[in-house]
C-alpha atoms as a PDB file:
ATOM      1  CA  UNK A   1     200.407  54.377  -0.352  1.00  0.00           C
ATOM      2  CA  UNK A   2     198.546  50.528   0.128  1.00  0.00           C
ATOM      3  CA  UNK A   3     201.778  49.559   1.420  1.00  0.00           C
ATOM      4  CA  UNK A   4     202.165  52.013   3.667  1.00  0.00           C
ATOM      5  CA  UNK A   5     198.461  51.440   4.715  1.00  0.00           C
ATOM      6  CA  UNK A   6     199.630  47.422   5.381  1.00  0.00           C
ATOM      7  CA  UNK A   7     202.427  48.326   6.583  1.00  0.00           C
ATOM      8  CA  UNK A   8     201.036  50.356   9.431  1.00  0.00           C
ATOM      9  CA  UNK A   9     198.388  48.136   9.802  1.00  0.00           C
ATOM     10  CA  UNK A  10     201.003  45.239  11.115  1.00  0.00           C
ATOM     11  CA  UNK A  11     202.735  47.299  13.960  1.00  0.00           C
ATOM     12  CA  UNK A  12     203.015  45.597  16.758  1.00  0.00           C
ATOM     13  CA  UNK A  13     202.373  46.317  20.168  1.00  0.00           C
ATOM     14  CA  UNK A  14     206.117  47.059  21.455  1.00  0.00           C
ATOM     15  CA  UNK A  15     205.996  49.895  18.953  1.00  0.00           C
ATOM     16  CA  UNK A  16     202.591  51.303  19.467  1.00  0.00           C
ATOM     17  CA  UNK A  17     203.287  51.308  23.864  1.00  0.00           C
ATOM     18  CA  UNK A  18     206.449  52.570  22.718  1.00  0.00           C
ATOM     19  CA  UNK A  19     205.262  55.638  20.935  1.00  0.00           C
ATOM     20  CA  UNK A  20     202.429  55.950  23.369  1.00  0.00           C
ATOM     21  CA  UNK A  21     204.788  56.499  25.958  1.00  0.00           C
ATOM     22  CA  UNK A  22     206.892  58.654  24.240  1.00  0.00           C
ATOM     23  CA  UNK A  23     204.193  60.870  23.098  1.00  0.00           C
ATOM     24  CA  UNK A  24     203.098  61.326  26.907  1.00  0.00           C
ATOM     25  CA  UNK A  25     206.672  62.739  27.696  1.00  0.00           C
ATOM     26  CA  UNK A  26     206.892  65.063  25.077  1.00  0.00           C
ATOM     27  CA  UNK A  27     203.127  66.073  25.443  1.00  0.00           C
ATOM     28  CA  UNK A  28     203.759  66.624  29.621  1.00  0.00           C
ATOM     29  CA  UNK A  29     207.181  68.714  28.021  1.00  0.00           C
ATOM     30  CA  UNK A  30     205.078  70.928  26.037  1.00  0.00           C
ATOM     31  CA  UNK A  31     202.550  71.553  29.123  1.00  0.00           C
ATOM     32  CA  UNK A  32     205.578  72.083  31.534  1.00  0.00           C
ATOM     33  CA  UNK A  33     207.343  74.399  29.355  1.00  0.00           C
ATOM     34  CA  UNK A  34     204.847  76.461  27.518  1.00  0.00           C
ATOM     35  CA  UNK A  35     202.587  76.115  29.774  1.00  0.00           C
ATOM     36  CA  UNK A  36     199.455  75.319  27.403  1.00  0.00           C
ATOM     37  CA  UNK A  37     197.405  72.004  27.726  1.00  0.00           C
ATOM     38  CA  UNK A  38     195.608  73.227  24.592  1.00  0.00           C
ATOM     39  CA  UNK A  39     198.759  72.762  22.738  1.00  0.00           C
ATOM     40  CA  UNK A  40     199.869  69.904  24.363  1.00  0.00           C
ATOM     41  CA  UNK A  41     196.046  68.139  23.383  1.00  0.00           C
ATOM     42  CA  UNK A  42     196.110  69.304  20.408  1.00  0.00           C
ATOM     43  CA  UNK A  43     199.482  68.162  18.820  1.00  0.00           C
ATOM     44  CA  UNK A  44     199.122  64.347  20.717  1.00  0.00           C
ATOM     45  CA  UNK A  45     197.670  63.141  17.400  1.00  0.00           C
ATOM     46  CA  UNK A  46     200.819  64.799  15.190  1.00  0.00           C
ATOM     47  CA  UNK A  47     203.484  63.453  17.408  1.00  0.00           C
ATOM     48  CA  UNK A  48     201.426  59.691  17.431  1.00  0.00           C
ATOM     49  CA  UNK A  49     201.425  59.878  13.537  1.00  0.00           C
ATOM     50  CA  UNK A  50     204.972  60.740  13.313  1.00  0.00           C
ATOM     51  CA  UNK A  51     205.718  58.460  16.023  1.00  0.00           C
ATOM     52  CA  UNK A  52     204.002  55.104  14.209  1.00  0.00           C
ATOM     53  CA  UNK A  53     205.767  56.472  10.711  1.00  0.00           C
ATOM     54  CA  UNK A  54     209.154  56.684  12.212  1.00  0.00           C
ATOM     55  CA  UNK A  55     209.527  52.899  12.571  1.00  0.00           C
ATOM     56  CA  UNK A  56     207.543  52.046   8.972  1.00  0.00           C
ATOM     57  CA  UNK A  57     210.101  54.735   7.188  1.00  0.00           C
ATOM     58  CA  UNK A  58     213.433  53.290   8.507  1.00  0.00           C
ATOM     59  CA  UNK A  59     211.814  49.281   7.766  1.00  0.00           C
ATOM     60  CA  UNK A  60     211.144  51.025   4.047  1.00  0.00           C
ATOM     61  CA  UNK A  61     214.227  52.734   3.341  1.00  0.00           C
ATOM     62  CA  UNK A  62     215.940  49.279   4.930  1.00  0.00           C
ATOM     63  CA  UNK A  63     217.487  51.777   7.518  1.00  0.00           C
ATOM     64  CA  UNK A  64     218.604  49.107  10.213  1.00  0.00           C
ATOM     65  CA  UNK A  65     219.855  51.895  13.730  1.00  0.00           C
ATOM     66  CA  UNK A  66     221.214  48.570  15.433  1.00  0.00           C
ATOM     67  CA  UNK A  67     221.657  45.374  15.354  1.00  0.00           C
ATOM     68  CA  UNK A  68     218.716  44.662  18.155  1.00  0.00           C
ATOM     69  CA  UNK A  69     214.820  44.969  17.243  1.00  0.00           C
ATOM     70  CA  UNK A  70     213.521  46.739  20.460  1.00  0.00           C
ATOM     71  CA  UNK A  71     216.742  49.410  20.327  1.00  0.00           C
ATOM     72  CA  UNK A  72     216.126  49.548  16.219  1.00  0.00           C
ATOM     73  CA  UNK A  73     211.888  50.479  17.043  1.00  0.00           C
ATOM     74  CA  UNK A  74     212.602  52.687  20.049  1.00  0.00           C
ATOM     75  CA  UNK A  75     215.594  54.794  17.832  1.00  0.00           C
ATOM     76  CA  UNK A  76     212.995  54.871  15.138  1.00  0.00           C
ATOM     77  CA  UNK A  77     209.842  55.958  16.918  1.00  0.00           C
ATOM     78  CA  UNK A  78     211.692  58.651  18.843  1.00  0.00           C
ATOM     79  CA  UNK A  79     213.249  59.706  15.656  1.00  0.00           C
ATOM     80  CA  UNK A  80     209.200  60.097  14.173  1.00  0.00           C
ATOM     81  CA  UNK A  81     208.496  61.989  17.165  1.00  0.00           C
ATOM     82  CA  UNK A  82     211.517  64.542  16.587  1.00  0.00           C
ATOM     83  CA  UNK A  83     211.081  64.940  13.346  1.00  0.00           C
ATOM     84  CA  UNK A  84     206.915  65.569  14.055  1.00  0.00           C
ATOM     85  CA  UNK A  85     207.627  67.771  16.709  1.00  0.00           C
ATOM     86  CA  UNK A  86     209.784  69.584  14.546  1.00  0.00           C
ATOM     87  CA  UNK A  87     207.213  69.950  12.037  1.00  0.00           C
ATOM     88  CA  UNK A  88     204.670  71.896  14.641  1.00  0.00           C
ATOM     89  CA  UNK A  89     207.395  74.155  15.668  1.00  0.00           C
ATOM     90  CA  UNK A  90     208.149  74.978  12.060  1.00  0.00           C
ATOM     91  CA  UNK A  91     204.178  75.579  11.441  1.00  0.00           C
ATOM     92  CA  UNK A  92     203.801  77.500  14.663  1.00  0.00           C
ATOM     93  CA  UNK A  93     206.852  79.704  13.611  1.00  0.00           C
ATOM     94  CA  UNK A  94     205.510  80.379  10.581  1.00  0.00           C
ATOM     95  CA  UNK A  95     201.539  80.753  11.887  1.00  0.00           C
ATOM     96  CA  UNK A  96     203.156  83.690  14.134  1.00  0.00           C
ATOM     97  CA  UNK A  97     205.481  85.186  11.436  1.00  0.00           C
ATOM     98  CA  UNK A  98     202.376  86.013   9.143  1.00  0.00           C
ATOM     99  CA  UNK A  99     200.135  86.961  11.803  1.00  0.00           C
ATOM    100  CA  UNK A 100     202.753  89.178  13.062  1.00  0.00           C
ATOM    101  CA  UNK A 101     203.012  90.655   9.059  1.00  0.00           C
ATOM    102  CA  UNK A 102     199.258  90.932   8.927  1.00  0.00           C
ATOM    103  CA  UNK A 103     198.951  92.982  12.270  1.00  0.00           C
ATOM    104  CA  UNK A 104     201.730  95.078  10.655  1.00  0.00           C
ATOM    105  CA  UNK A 105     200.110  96.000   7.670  1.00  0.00           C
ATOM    106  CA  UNK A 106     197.157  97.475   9.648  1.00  0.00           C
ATOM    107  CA  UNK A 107     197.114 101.036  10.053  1.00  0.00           C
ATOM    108  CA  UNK A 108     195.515 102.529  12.815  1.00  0.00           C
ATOM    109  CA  UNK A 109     192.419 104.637  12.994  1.00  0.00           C
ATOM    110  CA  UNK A 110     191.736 107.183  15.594  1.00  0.00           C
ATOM    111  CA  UNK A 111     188.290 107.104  16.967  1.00  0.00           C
ATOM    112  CA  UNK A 112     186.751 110.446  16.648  1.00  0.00           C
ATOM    113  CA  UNK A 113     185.645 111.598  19.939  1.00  0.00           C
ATOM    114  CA  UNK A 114     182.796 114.791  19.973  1.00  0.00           C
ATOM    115  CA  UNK A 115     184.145 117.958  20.552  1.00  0.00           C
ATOM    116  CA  UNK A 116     184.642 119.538  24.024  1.00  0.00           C
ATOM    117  CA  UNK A 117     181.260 121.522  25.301  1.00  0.00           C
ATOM    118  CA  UNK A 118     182.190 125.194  26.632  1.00  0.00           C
ATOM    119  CA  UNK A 119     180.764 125.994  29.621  1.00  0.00           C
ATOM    120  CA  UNK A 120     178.758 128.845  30.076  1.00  0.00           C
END
């Protein structure tokens, strides 16, 4: 975990404006398509974190995408962001599925209204 701590800690900036960028695409996606800049907000930080641990877990696992640096970084970091963005889709999916289940289980109750007066 240290070394993954160092290892982060030595990015360099190519990688980091990399990421940033892609992060702003994806981000604008979300708000295009869904139509929520809530969501979009809110999962910036996830796809940045995936983004910066793309490029650390291919240097770890001595993953090499191509023989050049800048193509190796940019295959990694948009690989992090893929595999992040999958990751909220998957929780989203599954946030919905059991809310949907819950909602199901509820039975509903009639509200008792007062009987109808005569009129005299």
């Amino acid at each position: 975990m240290q070394d993954l701590f160092w290892q982060l800690k030595n990015t360099d900036s190519f990688t980091i404006y990399t990421t940033l960028l892609f992060v702003a695409i994806v981000a604008w996606f979300i708000r295009e398509i869904i139509g929520s800049s809530g969501l979009a907000l809110s999962s910036v930080p996830l796809l940045m974190i995936g983004g910066l641990l793309g490029p650390a877990f291919f240097n770890r696992q001595m993953i090499a995408l191509s023989y050049d640096k800048n193509a190796n970084v940019v295959t990694a970091t948009a690989l992090g962001i893929l595999a992040m963005l999958l990751v909220i889709l998957l929780s989203k999916w599954l946030l919905t599925l059991l809310n949907e289940h819950r909602v199901s289980r509820i039975k509903p109750v009639s509200i008792p209204t007062r009987a109808p007066r005569l009129r005299r």
